[in-house]
Protein backbone atom coordinates (compact mmCIF):
# COMPACT_ATOMS: atom_id res chain seq x y z
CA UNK A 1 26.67 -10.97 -0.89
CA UNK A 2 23.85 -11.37 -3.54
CA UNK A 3 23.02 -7.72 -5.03
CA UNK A 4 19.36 -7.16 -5.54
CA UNK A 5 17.87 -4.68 -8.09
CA UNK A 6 14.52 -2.72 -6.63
CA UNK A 7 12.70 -0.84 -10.03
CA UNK A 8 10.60 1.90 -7.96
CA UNK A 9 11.62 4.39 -5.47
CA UNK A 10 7.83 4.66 -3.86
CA UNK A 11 6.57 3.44 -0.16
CA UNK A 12 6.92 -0.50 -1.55
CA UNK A 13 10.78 0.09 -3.05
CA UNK A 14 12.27 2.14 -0.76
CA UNK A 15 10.46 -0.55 2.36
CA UNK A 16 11.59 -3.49 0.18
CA UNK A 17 15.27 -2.22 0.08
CA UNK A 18 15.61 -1.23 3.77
CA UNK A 19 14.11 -4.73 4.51
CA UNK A 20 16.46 -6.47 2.06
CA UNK A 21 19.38 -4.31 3.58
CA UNK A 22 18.16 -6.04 6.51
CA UNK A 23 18.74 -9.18 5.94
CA UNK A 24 22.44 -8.24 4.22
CA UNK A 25 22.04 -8.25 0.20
CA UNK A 26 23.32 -4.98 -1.23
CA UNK A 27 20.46 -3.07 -3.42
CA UNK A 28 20.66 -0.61 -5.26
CA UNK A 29 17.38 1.19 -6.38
CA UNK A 30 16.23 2.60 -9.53
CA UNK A 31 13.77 5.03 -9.89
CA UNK A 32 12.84 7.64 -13.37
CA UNK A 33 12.10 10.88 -11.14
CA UNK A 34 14.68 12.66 -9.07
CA UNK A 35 14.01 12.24 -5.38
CA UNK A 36 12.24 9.23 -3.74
CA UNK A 37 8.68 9.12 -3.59
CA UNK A 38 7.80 11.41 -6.35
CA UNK A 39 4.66 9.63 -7.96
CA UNK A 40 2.01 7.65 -5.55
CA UNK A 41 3.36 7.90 -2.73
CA UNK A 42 4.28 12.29 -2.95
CA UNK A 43 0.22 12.87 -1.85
CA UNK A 44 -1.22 9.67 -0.53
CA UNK A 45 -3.61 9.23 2.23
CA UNK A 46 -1.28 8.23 4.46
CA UNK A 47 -3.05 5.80 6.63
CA UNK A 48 -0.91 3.29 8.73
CA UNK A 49 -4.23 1.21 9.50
CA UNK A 50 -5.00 -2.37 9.12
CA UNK A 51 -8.61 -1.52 9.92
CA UNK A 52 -9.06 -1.35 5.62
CA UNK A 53 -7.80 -4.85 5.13
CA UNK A 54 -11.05 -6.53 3.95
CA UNK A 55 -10.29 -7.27 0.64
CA UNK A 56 -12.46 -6.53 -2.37
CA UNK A 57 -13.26 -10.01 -3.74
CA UNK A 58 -17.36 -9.84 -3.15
CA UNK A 59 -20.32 -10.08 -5.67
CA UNK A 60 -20.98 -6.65 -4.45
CA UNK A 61 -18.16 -5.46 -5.52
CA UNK A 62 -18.92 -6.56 -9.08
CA UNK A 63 -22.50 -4.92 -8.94
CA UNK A 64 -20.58 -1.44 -8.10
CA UNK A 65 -18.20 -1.91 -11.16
CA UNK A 66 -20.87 -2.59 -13.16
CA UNK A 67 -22.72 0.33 -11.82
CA UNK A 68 -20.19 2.82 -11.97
CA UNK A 69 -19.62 2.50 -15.60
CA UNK A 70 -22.26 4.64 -16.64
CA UNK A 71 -21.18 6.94 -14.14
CA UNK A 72 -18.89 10.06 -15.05
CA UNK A 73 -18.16 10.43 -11.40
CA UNK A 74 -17.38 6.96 -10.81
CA UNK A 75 -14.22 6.39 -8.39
CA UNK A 76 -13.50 3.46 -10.42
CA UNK A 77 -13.84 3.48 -14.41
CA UNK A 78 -13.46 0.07 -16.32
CA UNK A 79 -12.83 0.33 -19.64
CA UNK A 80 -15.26 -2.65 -21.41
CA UNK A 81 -12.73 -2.77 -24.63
CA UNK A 82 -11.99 -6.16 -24.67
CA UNK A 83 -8.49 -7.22 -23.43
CA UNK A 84 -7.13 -10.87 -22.50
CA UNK A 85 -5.03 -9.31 -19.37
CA UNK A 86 -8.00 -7.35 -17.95
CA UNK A 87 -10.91 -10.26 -18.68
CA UNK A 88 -8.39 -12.77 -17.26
CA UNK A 89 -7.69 -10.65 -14.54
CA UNK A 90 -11.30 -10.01 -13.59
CA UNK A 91 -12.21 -13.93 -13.93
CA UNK A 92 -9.23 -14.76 -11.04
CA UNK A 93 -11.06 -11.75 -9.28
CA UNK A 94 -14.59 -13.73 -9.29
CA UNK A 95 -13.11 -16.85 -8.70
CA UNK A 96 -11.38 -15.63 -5.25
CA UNK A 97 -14.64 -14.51 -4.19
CA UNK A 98 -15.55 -17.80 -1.86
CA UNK A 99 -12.00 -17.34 -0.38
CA UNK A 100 -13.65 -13.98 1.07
CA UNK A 101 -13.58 -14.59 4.53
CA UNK A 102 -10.24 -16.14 4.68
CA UNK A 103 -8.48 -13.75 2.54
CA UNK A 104 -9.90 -10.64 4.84
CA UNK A 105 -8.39 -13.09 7.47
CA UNK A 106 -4.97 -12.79 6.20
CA UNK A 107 -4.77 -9.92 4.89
CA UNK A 108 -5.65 -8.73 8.43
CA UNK A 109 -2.45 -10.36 9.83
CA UNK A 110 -0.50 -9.39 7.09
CA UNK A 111 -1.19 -5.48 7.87
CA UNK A 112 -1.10 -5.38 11.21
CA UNK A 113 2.87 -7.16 10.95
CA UNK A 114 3.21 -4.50 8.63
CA UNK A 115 2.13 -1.51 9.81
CA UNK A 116 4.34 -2.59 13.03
CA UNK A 117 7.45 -2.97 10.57
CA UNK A 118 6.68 0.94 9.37
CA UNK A 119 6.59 1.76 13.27
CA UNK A 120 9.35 -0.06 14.20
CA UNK A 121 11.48 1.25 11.46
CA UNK A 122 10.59 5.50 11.91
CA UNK A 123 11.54 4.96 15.49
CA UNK A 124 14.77 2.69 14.93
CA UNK A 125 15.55 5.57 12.02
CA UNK A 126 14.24 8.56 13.61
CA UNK A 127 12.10 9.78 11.22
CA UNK A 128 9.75 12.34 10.94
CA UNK A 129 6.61 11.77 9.42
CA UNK A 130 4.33 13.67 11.12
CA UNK A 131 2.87 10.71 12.83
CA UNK A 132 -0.50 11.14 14.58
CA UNK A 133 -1.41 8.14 16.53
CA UNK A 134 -4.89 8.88 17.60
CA UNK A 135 -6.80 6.32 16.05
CA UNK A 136 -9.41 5.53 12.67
CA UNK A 137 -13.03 5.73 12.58
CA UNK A 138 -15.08 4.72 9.79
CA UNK A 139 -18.70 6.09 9.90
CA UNK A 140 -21.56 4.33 8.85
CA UNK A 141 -24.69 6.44 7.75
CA UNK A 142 -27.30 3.61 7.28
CA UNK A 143 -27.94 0.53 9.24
CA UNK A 144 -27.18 -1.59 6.11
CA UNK A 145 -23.55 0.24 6.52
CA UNK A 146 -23.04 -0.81 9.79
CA UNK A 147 -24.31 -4.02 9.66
CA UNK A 148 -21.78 -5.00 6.94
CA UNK A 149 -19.08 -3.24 9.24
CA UNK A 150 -19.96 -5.54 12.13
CA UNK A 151 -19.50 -8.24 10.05
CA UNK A 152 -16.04 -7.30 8.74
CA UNK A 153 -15.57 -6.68 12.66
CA UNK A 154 -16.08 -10.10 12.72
CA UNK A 155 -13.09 -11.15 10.37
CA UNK A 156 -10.48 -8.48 11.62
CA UNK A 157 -10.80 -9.90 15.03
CA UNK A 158 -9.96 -13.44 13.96
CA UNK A 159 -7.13 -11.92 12.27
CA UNK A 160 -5.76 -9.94 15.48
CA UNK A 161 -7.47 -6.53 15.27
CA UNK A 162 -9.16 -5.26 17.76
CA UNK A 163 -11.87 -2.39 16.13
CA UNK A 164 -15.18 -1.91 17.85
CA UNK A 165 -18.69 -0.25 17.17
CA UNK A 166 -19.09 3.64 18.44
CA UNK A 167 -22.31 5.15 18.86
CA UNK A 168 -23.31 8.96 17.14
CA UNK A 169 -22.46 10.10 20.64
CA UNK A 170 -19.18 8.67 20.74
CA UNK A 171 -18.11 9.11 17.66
CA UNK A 172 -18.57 12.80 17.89
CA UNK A 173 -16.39 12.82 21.14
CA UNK A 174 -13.78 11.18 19.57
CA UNK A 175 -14.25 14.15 16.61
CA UNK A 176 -16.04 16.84 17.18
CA UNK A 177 -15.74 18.67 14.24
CA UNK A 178 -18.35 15.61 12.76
CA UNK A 179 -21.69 16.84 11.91
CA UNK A 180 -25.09 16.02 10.36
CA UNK A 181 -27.05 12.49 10.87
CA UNK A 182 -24.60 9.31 11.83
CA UNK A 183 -26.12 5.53 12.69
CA UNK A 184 -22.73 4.94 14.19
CA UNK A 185 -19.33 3.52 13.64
CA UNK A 186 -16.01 1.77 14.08
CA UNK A 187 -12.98 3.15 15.70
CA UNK A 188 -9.67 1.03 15.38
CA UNK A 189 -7.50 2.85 18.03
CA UNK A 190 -4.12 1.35 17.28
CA UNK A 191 -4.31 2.79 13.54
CA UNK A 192 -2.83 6.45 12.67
CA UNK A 193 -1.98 8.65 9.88
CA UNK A 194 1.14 10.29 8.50
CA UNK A 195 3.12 11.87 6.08
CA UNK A 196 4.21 9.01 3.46
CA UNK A 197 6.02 11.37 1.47
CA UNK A 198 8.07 12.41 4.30
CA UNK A 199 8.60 8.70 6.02
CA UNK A 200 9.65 7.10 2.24
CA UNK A 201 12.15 10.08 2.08
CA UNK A 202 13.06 9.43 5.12
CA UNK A 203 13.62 5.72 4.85
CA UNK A 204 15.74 5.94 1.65
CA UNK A 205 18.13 8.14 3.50
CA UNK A 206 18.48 5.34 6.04
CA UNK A 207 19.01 2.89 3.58
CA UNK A 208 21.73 4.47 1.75
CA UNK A 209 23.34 4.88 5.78
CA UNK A 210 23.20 1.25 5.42
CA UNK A 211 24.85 1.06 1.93
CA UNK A 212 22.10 1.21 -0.69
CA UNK A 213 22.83 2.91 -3.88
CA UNK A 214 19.98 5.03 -5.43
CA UNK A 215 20.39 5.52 -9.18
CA UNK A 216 17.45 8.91 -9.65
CA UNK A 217 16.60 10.40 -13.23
CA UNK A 218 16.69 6.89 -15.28
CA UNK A 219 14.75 5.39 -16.93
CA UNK A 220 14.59 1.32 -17.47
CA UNK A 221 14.33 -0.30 -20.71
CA UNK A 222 14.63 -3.84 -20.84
CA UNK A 223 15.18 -6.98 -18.40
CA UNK A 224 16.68 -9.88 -19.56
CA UNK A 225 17.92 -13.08 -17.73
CA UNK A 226 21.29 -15.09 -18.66
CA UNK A 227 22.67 -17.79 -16.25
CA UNK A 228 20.67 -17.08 -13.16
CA UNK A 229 21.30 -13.50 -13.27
CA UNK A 230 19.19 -10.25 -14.43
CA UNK A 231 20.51 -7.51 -16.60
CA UNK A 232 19.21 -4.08 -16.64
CA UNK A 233 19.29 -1.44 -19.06
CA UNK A 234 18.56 1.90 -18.64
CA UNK A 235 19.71 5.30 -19.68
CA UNK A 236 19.93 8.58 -17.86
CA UNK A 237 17.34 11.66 -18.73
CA UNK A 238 20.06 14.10 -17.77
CA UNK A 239 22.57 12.92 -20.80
CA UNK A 240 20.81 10.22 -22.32
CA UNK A 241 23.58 7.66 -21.59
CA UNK A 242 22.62 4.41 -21.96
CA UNK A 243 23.54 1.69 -19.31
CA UNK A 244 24.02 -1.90 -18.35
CA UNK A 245 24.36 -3.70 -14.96
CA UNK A 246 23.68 -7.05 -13.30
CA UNK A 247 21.98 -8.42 -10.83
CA UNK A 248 21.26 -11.83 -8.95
CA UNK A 249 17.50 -10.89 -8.87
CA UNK A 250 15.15 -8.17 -9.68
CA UNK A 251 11.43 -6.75 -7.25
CA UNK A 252 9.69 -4.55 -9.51
């Protein structure tokens, strides 16, 4: 049995572990705060909806960044210190935008198969997440707003997902508390929301039913590779210990 290393106790370790579990490696996860999902994932938005899987590669996009630089309240800052790994990073960015359309595509697929995994999983598990299954609507306040929506409507539904156009009317019957003026909408029905805190939590204490070992309060310090194997060090923050173990592979 091959004995996999996961560095990160958030949503993505604790899912990559139970999956791994799965499929019979032993893991053991490592993680620098005390409990699971203590960082990100404590206060996310907890959206279980494949409806936001159009990816960002587009020139507007770029404009925005731009944009939003000389803006304090920006939701985005870019720092324009020059860097090789952020300039490189940015030029892959530009290049992938004429794989726009095919990359919303996939990534459609890809979410829907996972946000099935996550509901597959709290219900093989039990776990309580505080799971409200009543749908996501994004509103559109301008008709330039919606007519970009219906053309991502377009590339969700060649990737599986069915998400269709709600008048002011309707979109105030599926929420009333909405107010003020609305050109309309999208509602993707089979999306939902939850508590991510409490399904990650949740999901680690399922994994270590299955046998995963969670090693909490350390912190790692160096990965090194000898003969097809990874070795980890790391030392506790309650005694300062430091450690060594290996591993046939490493997901960081």
């Amino acid at each position: 049995m091959k004995h996999i290393a996961v560095v990160g106790a958030g949503i993505s370790g604790v899912t990559t572990a139970y999956s791994l579990l799965q499929r019979g490696y032993q893991v053991t996860v490592l993680d620098r705060n005390r409990y699971a999902a203590m960082m990100t994932s404590f206060a996310n938005g907890g959206q279980l909806s494949a409806s936001n899987a159009e990816v960002w590669t587009q020139f507007s996009t770029v404009l925005k960044g731009i944009r939003w630089m000389f803006k304090r309240d920006a939701p985005l800052l870019i720092n324009p210190r020059p860097d090789w790994h952020k300039y490189s990073w940015m030029a892959e960015f530009v290049g992938n935008i004429p794989n726009y359309e095919s990359n919303t595509i996939e990534s459609t697929r890809l979410a829907i198969a996972a946000r099935q995994h996550l509901f597959d999983w709290a219900s093989r598990e039990n776990i309580d997440f505080d799971h409200e299954a009543r749908g996501i609507m994004h509103i559109c306040v301008d008709k330039h707003g919606f007519e970009h929506g219906q053309r991502v409507n377009e590339l969700l539904a060649r990737g599986g997902l069915e998400r269709h156009s709600v008048t002011p009317d309707e979109m105030r019957a599926i929420e009333p508390a909405l107010s003020g003026d609305l050109y309309g909408g999208f509602y993707t029905e089979s999306d939902s929301t939850g508590d991510i805190h409490k399904y990650t939590r949740g999901l680690a204490q399922a994994c270590q039913r299955k046998g995963g070992k969670f090693l909490f309060d350390v912190r790692v310090q160096k990965l090194s590779s000898e003969n097809g194997k990874v070795q980890i060090t790391y030392y506790a923050d309650v005694d300062y210990t430091v450690e060594c173990d290996t591993f046939d592979g490493v997901v960081i």
